[in-house]
N, C-alpha and C. Protein backbone atom coordinates (compact mmCIF):
# COMPACT_ATOMS: atom_id res chain seq x y z
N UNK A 1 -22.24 -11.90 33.14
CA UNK A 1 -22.03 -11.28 31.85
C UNK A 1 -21.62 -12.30 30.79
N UNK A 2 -21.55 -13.66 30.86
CA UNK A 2 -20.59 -14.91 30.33
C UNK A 2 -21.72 -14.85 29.08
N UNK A 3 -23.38 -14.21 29.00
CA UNK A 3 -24.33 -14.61 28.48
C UNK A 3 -23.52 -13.19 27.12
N UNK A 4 -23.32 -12.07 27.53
CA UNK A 4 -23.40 -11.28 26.45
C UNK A 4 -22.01 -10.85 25.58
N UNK A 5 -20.77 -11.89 26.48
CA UNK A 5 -19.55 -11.87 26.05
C UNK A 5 -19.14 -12.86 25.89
N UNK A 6 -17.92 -13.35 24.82
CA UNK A 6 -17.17 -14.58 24.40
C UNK A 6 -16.22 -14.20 24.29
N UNK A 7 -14.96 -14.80 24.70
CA UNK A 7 -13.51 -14.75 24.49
C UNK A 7 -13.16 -15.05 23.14
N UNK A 8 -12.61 -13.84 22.42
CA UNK A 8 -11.84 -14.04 21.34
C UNK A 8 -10.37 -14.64 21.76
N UNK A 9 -10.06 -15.75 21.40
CA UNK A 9 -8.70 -16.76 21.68
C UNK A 9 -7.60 -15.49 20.53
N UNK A 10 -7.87 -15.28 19.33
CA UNK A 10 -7.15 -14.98 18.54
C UNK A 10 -6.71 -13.02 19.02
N UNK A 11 -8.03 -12.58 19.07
CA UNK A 11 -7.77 -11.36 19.68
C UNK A 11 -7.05 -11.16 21.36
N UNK A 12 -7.77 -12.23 21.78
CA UNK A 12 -7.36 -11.89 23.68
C UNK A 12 -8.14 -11.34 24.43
N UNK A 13 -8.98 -10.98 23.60
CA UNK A 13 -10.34 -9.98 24.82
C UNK A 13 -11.71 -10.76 24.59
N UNK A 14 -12.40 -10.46 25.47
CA UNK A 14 -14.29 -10.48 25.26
C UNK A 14 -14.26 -9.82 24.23
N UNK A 15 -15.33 -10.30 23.37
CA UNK A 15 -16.18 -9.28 22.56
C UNK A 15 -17.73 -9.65 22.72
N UNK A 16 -18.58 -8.87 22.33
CA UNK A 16 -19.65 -8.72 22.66
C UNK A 16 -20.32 -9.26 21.84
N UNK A 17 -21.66 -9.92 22.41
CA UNK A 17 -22.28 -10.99 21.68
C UNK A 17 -23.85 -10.80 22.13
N UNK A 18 -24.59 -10.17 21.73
CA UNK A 18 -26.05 -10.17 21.99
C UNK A 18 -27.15 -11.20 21.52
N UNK A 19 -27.66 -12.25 21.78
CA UNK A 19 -28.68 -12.92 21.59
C UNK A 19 -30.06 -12.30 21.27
N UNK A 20 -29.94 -11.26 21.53
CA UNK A 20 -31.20 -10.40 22.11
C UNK A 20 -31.72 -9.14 21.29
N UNK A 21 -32.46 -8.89 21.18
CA UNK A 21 -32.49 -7.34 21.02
C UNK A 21 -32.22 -6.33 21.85
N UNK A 22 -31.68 -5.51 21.73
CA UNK A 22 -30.84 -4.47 22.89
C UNK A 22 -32.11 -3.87 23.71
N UNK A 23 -33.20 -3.52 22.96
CA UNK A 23 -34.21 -2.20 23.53
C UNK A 23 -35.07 -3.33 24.36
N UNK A 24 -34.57 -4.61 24.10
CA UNK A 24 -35.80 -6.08 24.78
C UNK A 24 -34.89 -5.79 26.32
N UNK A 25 -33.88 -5.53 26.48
CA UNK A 25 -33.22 -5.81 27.64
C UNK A 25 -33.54 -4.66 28.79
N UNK A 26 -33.61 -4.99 30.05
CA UNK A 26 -34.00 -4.49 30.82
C UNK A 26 -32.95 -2.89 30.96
N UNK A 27 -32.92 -1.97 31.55
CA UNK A 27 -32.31 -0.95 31.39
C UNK A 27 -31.14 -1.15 32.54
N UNK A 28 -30.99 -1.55 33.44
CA UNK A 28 -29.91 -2.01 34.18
C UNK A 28 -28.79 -3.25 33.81
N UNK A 29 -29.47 -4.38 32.90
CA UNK A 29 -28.83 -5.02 32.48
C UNK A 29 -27.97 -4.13 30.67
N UNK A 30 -28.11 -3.15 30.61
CA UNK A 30 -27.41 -2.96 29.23
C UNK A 30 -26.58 -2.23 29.64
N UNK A 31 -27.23 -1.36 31.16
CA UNK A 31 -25.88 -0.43 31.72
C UNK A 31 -24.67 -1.46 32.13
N UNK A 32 -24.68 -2.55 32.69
CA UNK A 32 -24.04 -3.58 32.72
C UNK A 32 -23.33 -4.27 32.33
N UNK A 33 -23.63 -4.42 31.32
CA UNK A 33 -23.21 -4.86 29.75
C UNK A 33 -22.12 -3.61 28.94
N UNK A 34 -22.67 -2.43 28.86
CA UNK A 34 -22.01 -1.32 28.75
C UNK A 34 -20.65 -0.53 29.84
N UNK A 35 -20.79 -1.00 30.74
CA UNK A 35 -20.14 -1.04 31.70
C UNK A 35 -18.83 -2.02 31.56
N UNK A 36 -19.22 -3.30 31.53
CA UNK A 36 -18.21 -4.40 31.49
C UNK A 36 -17.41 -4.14 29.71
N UNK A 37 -18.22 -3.40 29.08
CA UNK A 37 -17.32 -3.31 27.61
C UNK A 37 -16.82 -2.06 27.70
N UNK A 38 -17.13 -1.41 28.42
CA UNK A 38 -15.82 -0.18 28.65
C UNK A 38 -14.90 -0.58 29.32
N UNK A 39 -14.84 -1.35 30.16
CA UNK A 39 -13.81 -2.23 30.62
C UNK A 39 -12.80 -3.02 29.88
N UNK A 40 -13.40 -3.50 29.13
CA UNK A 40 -12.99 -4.59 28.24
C UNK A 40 -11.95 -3.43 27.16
N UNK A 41 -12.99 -2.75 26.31
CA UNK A 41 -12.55 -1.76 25.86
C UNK A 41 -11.41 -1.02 26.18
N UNK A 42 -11.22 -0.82 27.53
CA UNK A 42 -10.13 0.66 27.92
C UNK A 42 -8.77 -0.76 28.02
N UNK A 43 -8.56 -1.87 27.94
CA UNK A 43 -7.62 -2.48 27.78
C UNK A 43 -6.89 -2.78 26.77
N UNK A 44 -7.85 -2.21 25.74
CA UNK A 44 -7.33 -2.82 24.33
C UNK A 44 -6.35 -1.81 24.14
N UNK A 45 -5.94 -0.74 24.47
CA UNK A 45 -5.20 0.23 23.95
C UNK A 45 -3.22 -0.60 24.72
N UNK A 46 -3.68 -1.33 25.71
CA UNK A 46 -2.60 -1.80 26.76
C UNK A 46 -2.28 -3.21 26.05
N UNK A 47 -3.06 -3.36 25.38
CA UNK A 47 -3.04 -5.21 24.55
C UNK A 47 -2.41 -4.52 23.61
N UNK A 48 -2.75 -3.69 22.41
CA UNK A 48 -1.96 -3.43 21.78
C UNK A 48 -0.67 -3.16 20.89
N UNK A 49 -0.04 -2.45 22.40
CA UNK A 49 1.29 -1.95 23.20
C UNK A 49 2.05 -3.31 23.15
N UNK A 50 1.36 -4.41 23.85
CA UNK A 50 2.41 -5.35 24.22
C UNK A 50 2.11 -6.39 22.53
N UNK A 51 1.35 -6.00 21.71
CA UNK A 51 1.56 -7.12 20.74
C UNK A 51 2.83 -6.28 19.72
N UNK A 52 2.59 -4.71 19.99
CA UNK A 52 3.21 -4.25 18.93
C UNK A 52 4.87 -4.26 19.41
N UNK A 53 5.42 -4.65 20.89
CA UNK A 53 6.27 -4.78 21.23
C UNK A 53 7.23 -6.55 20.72
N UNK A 54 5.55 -7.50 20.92
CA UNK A 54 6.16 -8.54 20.22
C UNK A 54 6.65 -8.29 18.52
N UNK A 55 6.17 -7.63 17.98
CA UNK A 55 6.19 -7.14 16.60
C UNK A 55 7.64 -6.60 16.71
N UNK A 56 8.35 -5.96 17.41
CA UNK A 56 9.39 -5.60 17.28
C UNK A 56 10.72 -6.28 17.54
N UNK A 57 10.25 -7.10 18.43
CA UNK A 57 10.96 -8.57 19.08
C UNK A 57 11.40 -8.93 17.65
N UNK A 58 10.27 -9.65 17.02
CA UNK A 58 9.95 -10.37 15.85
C UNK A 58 11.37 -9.97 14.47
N UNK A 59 11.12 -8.58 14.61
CA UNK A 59 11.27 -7.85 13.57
C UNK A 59 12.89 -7.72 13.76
N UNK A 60 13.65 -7.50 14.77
CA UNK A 60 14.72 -7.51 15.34
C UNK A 60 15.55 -8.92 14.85
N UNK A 61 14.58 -9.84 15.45
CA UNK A 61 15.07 -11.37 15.25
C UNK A 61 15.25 -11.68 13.53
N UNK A 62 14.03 -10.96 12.42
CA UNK A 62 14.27 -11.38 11.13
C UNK A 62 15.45 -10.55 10.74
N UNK A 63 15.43 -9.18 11.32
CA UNK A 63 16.72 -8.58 10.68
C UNK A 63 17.94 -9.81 10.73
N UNK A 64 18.11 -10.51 11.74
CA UNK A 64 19.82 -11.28 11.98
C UNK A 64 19.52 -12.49 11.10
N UNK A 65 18.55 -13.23 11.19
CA UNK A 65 17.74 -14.46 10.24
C UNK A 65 18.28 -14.44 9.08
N UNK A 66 19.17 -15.67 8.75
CA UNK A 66 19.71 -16.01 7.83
C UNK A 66 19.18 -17.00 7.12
N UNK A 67 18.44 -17.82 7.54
CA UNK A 67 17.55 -19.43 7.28
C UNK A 67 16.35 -18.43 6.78
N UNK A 68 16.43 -18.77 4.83
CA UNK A 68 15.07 -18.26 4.38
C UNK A 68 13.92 -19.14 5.28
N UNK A 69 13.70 -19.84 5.25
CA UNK A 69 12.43 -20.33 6.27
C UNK A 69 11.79 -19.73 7.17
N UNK A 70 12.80 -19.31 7.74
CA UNK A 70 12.48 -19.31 9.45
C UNK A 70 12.09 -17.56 8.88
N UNK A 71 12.81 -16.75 7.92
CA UNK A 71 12.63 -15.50 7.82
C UNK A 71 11.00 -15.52 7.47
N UNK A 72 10.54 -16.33 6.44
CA UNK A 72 9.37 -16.69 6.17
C UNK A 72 8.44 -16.66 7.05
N UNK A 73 8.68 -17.61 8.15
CA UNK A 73 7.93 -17.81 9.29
C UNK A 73 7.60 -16.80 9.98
N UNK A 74 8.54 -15.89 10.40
CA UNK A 74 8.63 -14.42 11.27
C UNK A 74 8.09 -13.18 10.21
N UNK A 75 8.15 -13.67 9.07
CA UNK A 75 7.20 -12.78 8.45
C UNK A 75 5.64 -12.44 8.45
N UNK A 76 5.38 -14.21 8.47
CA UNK A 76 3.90 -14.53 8.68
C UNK A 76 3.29 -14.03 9.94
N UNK A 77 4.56 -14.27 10.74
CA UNK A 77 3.82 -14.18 12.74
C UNK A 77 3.76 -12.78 12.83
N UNK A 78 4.75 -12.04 11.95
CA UNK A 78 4.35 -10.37 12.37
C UNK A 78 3.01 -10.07 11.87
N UNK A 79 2.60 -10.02 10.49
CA UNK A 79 1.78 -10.35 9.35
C UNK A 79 0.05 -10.02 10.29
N UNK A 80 0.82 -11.52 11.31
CA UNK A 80 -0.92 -11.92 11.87
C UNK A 80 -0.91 -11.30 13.15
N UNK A 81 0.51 -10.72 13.47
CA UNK A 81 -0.08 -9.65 15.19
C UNK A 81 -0.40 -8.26 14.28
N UNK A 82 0.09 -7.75 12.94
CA UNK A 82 -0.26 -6.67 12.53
C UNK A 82 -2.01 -7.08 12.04
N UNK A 83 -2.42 -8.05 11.92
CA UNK A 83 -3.71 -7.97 11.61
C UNK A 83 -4.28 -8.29 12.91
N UNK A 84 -4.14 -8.75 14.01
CA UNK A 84 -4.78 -8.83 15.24
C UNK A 84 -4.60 -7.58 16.02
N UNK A 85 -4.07 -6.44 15.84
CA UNK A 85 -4.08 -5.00 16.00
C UNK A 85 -4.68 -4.67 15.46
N UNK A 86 -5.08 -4.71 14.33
CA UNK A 86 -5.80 -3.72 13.03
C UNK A 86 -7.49 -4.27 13.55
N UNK A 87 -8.04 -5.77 13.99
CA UNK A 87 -9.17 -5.95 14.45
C UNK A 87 -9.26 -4.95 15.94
N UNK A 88 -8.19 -5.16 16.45
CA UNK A 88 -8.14 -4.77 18.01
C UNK A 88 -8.75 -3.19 18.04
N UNK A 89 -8.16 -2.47 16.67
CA UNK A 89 -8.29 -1.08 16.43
C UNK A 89 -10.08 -0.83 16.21
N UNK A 90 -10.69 -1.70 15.34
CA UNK A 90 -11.51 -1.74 14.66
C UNK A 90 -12.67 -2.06 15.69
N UNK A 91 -12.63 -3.15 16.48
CA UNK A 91 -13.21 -3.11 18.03
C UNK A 91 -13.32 -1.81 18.73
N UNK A 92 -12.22 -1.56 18.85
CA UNK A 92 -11.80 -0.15 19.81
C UNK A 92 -12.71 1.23 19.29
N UNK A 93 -12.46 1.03 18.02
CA UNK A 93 -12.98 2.52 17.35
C UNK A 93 -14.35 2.42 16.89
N UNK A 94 -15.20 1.43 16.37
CA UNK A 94 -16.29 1.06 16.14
C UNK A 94 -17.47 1.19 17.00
N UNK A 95 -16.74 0.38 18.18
CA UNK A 95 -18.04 0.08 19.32
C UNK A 95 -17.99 1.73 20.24
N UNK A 96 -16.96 2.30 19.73
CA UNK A 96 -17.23 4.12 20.51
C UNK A 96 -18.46 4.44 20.77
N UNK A 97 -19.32 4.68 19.74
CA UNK A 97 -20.77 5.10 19.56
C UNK A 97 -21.49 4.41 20.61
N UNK A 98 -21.11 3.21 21.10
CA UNK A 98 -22.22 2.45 22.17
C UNK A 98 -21.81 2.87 23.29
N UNK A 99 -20.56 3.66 23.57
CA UNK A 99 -20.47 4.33 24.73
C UNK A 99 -20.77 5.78 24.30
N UNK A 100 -20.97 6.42 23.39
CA UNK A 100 -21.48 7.29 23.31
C UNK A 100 -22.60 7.67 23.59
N UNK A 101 -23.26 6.39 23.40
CA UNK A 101 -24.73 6.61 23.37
C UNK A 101 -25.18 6.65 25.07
N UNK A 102 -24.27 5.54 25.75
CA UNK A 102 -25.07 5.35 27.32
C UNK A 102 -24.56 6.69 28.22
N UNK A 103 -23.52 7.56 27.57
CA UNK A 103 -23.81 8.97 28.39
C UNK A 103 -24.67 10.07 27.83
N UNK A 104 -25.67 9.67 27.07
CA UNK A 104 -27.05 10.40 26.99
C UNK A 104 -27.79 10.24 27.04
């Protein structure tokens, strides 16, 4: 599957990457493919969970943060796990339809 997925470093998961035209691909290889991204997929809800837990870590730590800097800093790092959720969401809820489609 290394051919139709790439590791997002920033997100944490595969995402899906077609070279191809979908209807060019053999019908076992897309169930396959569809298969391994429902997989991929049903984790993101569990990735989530644990970024939005770092988010709270975070958020805990700026409340006591007295050093404007560092408050700065922990602003930014929440900033970019609240936007690496909001892709995570956007993955999650987008690519629905392609599992919609392979149970008909």
């Amino acid at each position: 599957m290394e051919d139709f997925f790439i590791l997002d470093k920033r997100l944490g998961i595969q995402i899906p990457v077609l070279n191809v035209e979908w209807d060019d691909l053999p019908l076992e290889k897309r169930q396959s493919i569809l298969f391994t991204w429902e997989t991929i997929r049903g984790s993101i809800p569990d990735h989530i969970i644990n970024l939005e837990k770092m988010i709270n870590e975070k958020q805990t730590e700026l409340s006591d943060e007295n050093d404007f800097a560092r408050s700065c800093l922990l602003n930014s790092e929440i900033a970019e796990l609240a936007s690496i959720i909001n892709d995570l969401w956007l993955w999650f809820r987008t690519h629905q339809n392609i599992t919609e489609k392979m149970h008909y």
